[in-house]
N, C-alpha and C. Protein backbone atom coordinates (compact mmCIF):
# COMPACT_ATOMS: atom_id res chain seq x y z
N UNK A 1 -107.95 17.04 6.79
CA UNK A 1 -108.50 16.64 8.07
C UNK A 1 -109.67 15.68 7.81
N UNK A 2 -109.99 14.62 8.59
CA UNK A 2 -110.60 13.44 8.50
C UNK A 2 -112.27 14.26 9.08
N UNK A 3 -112.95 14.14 7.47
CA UNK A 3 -114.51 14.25 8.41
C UNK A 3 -115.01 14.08 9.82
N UNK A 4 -114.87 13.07 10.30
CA UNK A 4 -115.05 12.78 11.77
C UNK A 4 -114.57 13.92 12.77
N UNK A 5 -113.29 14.20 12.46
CA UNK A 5 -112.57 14.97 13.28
C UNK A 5 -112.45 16.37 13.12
N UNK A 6 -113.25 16.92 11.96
CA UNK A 6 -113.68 18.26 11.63
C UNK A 6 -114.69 18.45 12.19
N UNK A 7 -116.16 17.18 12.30
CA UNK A 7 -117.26 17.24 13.03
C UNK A 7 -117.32 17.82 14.21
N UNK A 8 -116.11 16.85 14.89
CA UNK A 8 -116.01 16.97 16.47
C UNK A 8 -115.10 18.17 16.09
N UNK A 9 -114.27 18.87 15.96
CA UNK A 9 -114.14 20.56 16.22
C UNK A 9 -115.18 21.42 15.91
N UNK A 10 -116.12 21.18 14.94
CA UNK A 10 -117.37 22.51 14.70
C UNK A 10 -118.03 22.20 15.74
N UNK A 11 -118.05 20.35 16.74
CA UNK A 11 -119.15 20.66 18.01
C UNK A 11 -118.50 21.43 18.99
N UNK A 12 -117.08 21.32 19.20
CA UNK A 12 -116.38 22.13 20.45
C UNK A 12 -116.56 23.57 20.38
N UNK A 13 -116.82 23.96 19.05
CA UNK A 13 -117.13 25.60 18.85
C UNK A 13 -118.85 25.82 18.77
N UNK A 14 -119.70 24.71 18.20
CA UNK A 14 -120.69 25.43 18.14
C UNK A 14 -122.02 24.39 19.24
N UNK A 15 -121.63 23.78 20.46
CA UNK A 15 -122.22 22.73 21.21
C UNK A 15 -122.76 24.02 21.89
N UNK A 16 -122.29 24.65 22.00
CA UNK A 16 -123.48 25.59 23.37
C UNK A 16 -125.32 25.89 22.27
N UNK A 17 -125.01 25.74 21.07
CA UNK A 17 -126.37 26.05 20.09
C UNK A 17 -126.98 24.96 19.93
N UNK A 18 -126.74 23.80 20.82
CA UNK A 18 -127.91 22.52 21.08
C UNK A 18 -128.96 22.19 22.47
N UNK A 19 -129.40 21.32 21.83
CA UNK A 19 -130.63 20.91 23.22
C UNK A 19 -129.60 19.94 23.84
N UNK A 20 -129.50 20.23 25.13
CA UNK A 20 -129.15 19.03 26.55
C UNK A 20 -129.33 17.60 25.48
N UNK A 21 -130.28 16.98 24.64
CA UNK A 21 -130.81 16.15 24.34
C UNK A 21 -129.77 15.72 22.88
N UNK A 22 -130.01 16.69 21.98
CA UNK A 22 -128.94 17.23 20.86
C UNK A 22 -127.46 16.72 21.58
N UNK A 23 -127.43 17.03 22.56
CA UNK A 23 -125.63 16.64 23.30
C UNK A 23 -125.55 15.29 23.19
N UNK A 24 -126.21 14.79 23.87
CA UNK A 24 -126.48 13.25 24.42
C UNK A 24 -126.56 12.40 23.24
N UNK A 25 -126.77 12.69 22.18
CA UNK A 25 -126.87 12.28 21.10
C UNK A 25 -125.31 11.96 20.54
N UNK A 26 -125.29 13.26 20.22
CA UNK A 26 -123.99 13.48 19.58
C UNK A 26 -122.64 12.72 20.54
N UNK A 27 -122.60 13.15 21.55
CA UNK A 27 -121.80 12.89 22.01
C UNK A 27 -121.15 11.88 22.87
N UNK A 28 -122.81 10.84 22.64
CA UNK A 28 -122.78 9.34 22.89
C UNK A 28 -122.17 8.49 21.72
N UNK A 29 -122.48 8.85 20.21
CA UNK A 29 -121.92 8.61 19.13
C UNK A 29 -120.57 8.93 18.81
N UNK A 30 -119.69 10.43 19.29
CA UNK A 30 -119.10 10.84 18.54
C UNK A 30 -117.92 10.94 19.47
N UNK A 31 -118.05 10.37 20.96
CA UNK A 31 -116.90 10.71 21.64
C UNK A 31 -116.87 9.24 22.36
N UNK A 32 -117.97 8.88 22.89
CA UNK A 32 -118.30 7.47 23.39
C UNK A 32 -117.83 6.43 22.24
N UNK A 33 -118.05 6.45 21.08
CA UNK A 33 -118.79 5.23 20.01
C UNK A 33 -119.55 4.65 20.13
N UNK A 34 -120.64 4.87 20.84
CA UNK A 34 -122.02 3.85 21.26
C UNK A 34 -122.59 3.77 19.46
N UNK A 35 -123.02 2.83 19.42
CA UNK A 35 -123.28 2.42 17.99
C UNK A 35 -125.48 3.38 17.91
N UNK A 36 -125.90 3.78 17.41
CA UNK A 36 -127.24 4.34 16.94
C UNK A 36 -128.38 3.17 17.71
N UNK A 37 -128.04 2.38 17.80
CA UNK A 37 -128.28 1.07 18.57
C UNK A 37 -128.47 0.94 19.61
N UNK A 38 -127.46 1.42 20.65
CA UNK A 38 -127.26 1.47 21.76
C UNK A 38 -127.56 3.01 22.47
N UNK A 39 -127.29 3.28 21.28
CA UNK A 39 -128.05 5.27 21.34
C UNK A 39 -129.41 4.90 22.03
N UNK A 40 -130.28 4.43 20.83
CA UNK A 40 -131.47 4.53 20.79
C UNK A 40 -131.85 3.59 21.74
N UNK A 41 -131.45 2.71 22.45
CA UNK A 41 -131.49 1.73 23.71
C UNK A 41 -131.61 2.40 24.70
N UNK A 42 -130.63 3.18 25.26
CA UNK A 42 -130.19 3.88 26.68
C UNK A 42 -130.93 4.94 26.38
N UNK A 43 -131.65 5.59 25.34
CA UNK A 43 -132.61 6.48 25.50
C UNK A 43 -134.19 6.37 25.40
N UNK A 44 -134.55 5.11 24.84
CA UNK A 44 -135.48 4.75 24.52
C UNK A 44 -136.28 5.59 23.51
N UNK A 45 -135.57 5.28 22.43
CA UNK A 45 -136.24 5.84 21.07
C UNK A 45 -135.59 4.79 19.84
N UNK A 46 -136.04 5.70 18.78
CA UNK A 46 -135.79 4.71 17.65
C UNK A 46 -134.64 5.11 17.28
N UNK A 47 -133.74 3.63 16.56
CA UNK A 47 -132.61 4.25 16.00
C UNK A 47 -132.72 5.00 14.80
N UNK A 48 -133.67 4.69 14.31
CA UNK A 48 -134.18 6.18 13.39
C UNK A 48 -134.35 7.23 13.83
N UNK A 49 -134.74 7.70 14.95
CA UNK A 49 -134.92 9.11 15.60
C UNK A 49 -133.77 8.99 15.69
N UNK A 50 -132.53 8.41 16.28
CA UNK A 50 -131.07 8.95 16.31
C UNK A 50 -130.33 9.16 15.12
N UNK A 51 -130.73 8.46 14.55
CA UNK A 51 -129.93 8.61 12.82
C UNK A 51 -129.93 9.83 12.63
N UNK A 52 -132.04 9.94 12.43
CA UNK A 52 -132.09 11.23 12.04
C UNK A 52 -131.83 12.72 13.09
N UNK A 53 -131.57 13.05 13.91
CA UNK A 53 -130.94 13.29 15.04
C UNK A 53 -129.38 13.78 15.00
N UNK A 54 -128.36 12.53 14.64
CA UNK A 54 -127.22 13.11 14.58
C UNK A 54 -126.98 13.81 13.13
N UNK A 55 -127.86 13.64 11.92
CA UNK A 55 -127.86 13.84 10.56
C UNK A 55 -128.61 15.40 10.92
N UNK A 56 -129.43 15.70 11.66
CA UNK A 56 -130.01 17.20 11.51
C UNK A 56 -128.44 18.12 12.64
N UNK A 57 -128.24 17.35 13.66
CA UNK A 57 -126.73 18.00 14.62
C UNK A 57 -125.74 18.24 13.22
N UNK A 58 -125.43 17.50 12.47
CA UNK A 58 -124.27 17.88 11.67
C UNK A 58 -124.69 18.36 10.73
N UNK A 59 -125.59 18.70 9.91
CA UNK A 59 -126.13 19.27 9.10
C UNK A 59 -125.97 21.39 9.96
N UNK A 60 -126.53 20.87 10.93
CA UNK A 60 -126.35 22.29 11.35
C UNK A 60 -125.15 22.84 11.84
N UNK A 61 -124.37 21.97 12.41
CA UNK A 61 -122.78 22.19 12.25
C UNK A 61 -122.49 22.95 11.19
N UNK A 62 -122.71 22.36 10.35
CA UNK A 62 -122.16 22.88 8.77
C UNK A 62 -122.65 24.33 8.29
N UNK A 63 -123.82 24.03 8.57
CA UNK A 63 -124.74 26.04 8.69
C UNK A 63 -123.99 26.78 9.24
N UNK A 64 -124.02 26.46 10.58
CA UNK A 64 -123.26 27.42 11.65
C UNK A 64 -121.97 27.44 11.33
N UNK A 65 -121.27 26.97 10.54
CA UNK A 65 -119.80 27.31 9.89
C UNK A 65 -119.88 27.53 9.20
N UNK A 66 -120.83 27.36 7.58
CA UNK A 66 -120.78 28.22 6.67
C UNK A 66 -120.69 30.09 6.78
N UNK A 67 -121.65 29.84 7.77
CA UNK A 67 -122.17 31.53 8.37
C UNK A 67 -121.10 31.95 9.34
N UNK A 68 -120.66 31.51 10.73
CA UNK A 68 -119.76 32.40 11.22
C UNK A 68 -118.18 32.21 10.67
N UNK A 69 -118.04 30.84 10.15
CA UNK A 69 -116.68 30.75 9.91
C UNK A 69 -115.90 30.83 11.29
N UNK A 70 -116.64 30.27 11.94
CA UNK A 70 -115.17 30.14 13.68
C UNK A 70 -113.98 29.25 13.40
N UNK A 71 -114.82 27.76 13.14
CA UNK A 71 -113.81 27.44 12.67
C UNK A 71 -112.32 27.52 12.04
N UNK A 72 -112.88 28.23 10.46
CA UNK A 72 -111.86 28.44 9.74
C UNK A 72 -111.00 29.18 10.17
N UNK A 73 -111.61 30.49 11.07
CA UNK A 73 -110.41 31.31 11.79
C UNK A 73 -109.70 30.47 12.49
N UNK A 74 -109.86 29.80 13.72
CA UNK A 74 -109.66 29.08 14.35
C UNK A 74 -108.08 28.42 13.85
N UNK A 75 -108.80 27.82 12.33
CA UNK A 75 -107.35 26.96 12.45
C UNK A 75 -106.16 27.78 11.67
N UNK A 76 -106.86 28.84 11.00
CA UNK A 76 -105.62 30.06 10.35
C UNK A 76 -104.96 30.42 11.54
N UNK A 77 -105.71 31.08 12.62
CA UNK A 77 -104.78 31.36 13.92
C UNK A 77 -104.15 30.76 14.36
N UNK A 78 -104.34 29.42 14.27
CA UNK A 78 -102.77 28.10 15.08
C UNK A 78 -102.38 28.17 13.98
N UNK A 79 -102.23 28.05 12.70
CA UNK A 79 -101.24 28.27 12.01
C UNK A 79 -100.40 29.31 12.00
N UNK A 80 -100.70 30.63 12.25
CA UNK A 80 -99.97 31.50 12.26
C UNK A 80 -99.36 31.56 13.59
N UNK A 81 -100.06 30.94 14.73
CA UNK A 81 -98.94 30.85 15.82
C UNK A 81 -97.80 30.08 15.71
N UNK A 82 -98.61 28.77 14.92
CA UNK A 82 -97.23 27.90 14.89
C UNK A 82 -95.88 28.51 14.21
N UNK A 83 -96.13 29.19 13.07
CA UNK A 83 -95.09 30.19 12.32
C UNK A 83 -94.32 31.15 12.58
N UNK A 84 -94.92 31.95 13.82
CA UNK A 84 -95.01 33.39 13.71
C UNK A 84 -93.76 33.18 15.18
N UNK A 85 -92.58 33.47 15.27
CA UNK A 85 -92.03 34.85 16.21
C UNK A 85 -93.11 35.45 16.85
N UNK A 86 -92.58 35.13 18.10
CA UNK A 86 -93.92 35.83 19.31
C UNK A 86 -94.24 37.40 18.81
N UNK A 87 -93.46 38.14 18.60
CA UNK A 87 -93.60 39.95 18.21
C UNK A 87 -94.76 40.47 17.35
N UNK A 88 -94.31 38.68 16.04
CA UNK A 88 -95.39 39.04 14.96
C UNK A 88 -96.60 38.58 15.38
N UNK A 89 -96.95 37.57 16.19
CA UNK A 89 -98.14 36.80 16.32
C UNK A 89 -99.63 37.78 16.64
N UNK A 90 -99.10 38.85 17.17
CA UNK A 90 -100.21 40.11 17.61
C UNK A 90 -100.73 40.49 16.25
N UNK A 91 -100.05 40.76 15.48
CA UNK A 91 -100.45 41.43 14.53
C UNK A 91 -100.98 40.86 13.11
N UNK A 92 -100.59 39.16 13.03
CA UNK A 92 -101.01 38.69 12.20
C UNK A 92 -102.35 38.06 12.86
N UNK A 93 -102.22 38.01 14.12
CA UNK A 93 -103.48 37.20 14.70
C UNK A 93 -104.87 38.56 14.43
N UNK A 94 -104.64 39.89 14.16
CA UNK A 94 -105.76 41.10 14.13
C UNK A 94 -105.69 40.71 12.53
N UNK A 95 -104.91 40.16 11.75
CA UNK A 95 -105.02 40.58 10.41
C UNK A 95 -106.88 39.79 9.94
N UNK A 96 -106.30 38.51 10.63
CA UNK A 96 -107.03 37.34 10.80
C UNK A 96 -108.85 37.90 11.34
N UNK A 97 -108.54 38.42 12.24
CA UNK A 97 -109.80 38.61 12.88
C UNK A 97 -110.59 40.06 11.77
């Protein structure tokens, strides 16, 4: 899976653990493509405060998945749905959890 696109799944699981501000950031960069530039334009700050900004958001991404591991469940469970006969999917999906 392409860095970028691992990013943006640890924010869909772990975006409720940011500031309103933290969002706007991220998600002007990472779903928009507004360039750090245009970040730091429409908010009026430095593109250094955004640099450093989306570099402390994904940094803590990475915390918050080292530690709960949502993620990783996450994508073992669509795998085992994709595999699994509806009967088994109950029971491999508890193995998981």
């Amino acid at each position: 899976m392409e860095k970028r696109d691992y990013t943006i799944m640890l924010y869909d699981m772990y975006s409720p653990l940011f500031s309103d501000r933290q969002k706007v950031y991220f998600e002007e960069y990472y779903f928009n493509n507004f360039t750090l530039s245009e970040i730091a334009e429409n908010l009026k700050v430095s593109r250094t405060a955004v640099h450093k900004a989306l570099r402390l958001i994904e940094k803590k991404l990475e915390e918050y998945e080292s530690k709960l591991k949502l993620c990783e469940k996450r994508i073992a469970i669509e795998k085992i749905l994709d595999s699994m006969e509806e009967y088994e999917k109950v029971d491999k999906i508890r193995e998981v959890m």
